[in-house]
Protein backbone atom coordinates (compact mmCIF):
# COMPACT_ATOMS: atom_id res chain seq x y z
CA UNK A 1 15.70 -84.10 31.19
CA UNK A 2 16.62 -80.98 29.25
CA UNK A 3 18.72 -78.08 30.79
CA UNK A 4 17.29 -74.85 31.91
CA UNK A 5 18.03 -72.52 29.31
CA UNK A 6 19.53 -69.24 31.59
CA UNK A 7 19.79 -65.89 30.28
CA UNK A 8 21.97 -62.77 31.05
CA UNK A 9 21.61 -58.97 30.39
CA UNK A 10 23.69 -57.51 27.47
CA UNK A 11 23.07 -53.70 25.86
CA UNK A 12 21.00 -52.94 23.33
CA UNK A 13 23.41 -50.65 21.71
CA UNK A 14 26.34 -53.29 21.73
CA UNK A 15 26.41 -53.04 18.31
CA UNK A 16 26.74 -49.77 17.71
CA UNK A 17 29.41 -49.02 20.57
CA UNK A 18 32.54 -47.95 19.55
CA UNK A 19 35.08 -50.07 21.47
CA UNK A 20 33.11 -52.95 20.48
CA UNK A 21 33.56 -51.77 16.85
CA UNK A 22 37.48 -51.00 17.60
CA UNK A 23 37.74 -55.00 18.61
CA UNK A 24 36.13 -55.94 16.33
CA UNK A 25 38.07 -54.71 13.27
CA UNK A 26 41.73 -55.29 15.53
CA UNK A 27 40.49 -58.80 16.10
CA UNK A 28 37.87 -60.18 13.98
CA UNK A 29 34.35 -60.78 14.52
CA UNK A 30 35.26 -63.66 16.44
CA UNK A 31 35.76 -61.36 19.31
CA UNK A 32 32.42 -60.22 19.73
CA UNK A 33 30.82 -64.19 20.41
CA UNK A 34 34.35 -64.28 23.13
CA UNK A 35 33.26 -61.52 25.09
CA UNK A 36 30.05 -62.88 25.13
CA UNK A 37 30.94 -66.14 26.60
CA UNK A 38 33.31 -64.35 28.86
CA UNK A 39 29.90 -62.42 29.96
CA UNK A 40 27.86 -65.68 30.51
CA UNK A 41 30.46 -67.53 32.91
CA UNK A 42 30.92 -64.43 34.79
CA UNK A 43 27.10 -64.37 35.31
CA UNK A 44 27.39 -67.36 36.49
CA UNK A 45 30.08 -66.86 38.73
CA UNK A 46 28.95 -63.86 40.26
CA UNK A 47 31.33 -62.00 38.35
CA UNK A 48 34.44 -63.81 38.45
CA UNK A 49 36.16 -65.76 35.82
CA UNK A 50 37.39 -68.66 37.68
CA UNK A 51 39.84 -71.27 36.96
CA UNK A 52 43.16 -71.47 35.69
CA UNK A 53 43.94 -69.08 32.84
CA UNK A 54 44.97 -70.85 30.25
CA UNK A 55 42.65 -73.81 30.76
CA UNK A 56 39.73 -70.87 30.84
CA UNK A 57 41.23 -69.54 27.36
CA UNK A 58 40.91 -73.09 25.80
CA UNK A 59 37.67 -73.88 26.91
CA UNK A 60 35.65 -70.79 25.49
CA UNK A 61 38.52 -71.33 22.48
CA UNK A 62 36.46 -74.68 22.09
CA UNK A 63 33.45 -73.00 22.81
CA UNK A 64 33.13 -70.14 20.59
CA UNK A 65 34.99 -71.93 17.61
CA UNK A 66 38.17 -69.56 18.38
CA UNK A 67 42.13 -69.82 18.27
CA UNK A 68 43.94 -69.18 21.46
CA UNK A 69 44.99 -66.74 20.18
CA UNK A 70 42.01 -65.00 19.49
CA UNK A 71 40.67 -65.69 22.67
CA UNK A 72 43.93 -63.98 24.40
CA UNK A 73 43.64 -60.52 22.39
CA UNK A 74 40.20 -60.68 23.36
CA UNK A 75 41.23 -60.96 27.25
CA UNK A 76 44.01 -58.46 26.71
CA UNK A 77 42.13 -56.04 24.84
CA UNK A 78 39.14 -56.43 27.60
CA UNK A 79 42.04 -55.36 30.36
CA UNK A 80 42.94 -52.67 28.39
CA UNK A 81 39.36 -50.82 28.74
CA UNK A 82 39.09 -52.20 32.02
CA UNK A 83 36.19 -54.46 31.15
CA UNK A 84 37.98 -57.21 33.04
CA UNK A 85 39.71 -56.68 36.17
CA UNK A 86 42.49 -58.89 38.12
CA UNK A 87 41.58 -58.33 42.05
CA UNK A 88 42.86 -60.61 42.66
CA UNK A 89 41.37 -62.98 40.52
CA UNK A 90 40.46 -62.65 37.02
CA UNK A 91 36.84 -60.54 37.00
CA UNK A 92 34.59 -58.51 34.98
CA UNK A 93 34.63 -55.12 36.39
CA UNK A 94 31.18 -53.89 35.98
CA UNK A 95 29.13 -56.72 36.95
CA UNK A 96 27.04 -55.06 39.66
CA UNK A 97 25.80 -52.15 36.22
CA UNK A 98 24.66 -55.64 34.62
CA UNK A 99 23.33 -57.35 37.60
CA UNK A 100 21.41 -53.86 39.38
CA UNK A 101 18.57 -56.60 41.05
CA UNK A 102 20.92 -58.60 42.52
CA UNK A 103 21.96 -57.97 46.29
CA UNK A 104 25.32 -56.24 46.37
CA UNK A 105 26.39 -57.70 48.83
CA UNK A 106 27.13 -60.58 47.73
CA UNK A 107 29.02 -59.16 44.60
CA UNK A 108 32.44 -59.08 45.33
CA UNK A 109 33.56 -55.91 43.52
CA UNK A 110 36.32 -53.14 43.59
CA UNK A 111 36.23 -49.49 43.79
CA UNK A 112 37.74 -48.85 39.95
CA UNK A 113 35.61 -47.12 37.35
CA UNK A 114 35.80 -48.80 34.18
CA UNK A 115 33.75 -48.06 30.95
CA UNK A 116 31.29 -50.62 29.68
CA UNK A 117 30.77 -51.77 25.74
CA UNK A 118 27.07 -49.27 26.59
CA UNK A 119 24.88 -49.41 29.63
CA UNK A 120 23.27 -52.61 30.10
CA UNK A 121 19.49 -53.86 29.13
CA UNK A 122 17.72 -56.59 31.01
CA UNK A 123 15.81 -59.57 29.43
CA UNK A 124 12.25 -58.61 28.97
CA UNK A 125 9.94 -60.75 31.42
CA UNK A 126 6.13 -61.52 31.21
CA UNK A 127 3.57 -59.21 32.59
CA UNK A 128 2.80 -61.21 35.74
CA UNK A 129 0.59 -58.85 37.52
CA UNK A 130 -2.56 -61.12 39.22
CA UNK A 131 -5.94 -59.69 39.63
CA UNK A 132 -6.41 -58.66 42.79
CA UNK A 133 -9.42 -61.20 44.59
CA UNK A 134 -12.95 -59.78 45.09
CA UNK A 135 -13.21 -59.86 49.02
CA UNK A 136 -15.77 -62.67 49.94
CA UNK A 137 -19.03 -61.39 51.72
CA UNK A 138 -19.34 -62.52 55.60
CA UNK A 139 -22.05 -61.29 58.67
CA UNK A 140 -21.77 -58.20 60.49
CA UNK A 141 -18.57 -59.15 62.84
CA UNK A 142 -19.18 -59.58 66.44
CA UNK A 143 -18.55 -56.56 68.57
CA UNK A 144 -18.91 -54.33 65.03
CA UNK A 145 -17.80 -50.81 65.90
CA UNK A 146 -17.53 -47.40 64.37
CA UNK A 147 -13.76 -47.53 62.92
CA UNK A 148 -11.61 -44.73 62.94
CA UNK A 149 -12.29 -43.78 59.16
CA UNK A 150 -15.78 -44.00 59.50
CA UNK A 151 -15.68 -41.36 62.28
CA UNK A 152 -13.53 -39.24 60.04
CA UNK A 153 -16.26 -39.61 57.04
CA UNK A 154 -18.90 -38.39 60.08
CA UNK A 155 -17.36 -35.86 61.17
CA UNK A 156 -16.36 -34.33 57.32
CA UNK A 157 -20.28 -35.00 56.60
CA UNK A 158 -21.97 -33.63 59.95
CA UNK A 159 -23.26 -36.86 61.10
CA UNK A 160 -22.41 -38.83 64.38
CA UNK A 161 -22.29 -42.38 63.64
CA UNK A 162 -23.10 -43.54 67.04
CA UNK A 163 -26.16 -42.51 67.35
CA UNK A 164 -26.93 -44.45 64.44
CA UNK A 165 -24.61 -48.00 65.31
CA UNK A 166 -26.88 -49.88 67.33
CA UNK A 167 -29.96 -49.33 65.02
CA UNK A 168 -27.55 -50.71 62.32
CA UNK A 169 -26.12 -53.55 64.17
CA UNK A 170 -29.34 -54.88 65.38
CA UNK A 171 -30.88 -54.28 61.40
CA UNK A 172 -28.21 -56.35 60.14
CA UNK A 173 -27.95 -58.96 62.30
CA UNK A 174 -31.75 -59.63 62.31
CA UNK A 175 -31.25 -59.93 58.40
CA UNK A 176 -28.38 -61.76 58.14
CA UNK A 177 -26.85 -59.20 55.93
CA UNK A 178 -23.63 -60.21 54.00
CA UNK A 179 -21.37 -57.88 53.29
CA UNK A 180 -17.61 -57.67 51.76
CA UNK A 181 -17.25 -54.21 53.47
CA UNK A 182 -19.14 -53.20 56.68
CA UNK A 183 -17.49 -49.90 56.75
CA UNK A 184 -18.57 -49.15 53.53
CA UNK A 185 -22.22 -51.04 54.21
CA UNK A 186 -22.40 -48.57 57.26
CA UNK A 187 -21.58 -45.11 55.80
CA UNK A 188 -24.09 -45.92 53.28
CA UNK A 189 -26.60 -46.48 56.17
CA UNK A 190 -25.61 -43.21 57.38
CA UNK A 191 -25.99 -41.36 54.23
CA UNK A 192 -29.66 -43.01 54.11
CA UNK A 193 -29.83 -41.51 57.51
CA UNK A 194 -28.77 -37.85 56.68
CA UNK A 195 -31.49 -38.54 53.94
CA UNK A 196 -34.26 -40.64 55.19
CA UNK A 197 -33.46 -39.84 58.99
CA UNK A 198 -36.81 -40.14 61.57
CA UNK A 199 -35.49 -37.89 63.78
CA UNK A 200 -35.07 -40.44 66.70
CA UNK A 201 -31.27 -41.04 65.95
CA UNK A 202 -32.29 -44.13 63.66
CA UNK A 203 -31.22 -44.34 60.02
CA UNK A 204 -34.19 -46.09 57.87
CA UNK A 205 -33.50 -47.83 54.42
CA UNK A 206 -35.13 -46.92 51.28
CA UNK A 207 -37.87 -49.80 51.93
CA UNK A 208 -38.34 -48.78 55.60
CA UNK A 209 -39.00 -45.33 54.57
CA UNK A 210 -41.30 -46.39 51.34
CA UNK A 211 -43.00 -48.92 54.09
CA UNK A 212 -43.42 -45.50 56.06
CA UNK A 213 -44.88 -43.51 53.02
CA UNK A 214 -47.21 -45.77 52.43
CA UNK A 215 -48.75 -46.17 55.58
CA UNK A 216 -48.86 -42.43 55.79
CA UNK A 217 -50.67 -42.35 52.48
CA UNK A 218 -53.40 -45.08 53.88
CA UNK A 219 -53.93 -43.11 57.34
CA UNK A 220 -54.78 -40.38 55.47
CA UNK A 221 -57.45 -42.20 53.31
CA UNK A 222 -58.84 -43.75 56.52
């Protein structure tokens, strides 16, 4: 089974940053793909760059394709900026300005200030955002009452949604109504009431009051 490919954060301006540039052209280009690699096991070392020293120079030597040599300008030069940091072991200094997500405490760090080839980027990641779910519909709730908010909307709209509850508890629940929002299902009852109202405290719908109409309509032809 194939390895996890892992990635860490490096600047988008690392090659345009000076000290880079000044390594670069005392070392070689070399240098650059070293402090890279120095970069990736510190990453995933929490910052540190374990092991013994010499066996760490050989094996990113191997790694990168390097001399020794090259590989030890590359750590001295690093201690010279302070990019690397001995406290006591062997570290990079600004590990927390690469890693800003991770929980600091559980990056063992010091106090020095040390500059940085540029301020660090992070790897781009997919947009992962999920639609939020449609609430399903359900029955008026047992014991339905008149929630804080709605009594808020009531009072902002001169209407006292008491008076009008029971009316609307027993309309739904003879129909069955569903409903993904009862609060919302109720102030539009009330704004039917404010509308449509009887005068007896009772909100009618649209078809109650068109049922209403109508039979006002046929008394009068009687």
């Amino acid at each position: 089974m194939p390895r996890i490919k892992r990635w860490f954060p490096v600047s988008h301006d690392i090659n345009s940053d000076p000290e880079v540039w000044t390594m670069r052209r005392e070392i070689g280009e070399k240098s650059l793909s070293i402090w890279l690699e120095m970069l990736s096991i510190s990453d995933r070392n929490e910052s540190e760059l374990p092991g013994d020293y010499q066996a760490l120079v050989r094996s990113i030597a191997g790694k990168c394709q390097a001399t020794v040599r090259t590989v030890s300008a590359v750590f001295e030069f690093a201690k010279t900026r302070l990019w690397v940091i001995s406290q006591p072991t062997l570290r990079v200094s600004n590990y927390s300005k690469y890693h800003v997500s991770r929980d600091a405490n559980q990056i063992p760090r010091g106090k020095q200030s040390a500059s940085l080839p540029s301020e660090p980027s992070y790897p781009s990641e997919p947009n992962l955002i999920k639609k939020e779910k449609k609430k399903s519909k359900s029955q008026l709730p047992d014991g339905f009452a008149v929630s804080e908010a709605v009594t808020k909307w009531g009072a902002e709209n001169g209407i006292d949604p008491t008076q009008h509850l029971e009316a609307f508890r027993d309309h739904h629940t003879a129909k069955a109504s569903l409903f993904a929002d009862w609060d919302a299902a109720f102030r539009t009852w009330l704004r039917n009431s404010k509308r449509f109202g009887n005068g007896n405290g009772k909100a009618e719908t649209k078809e109650d009051h068109l049922k209403e109409k109508t039979a006002r309509i046929l008394r009068q032809g009687l």
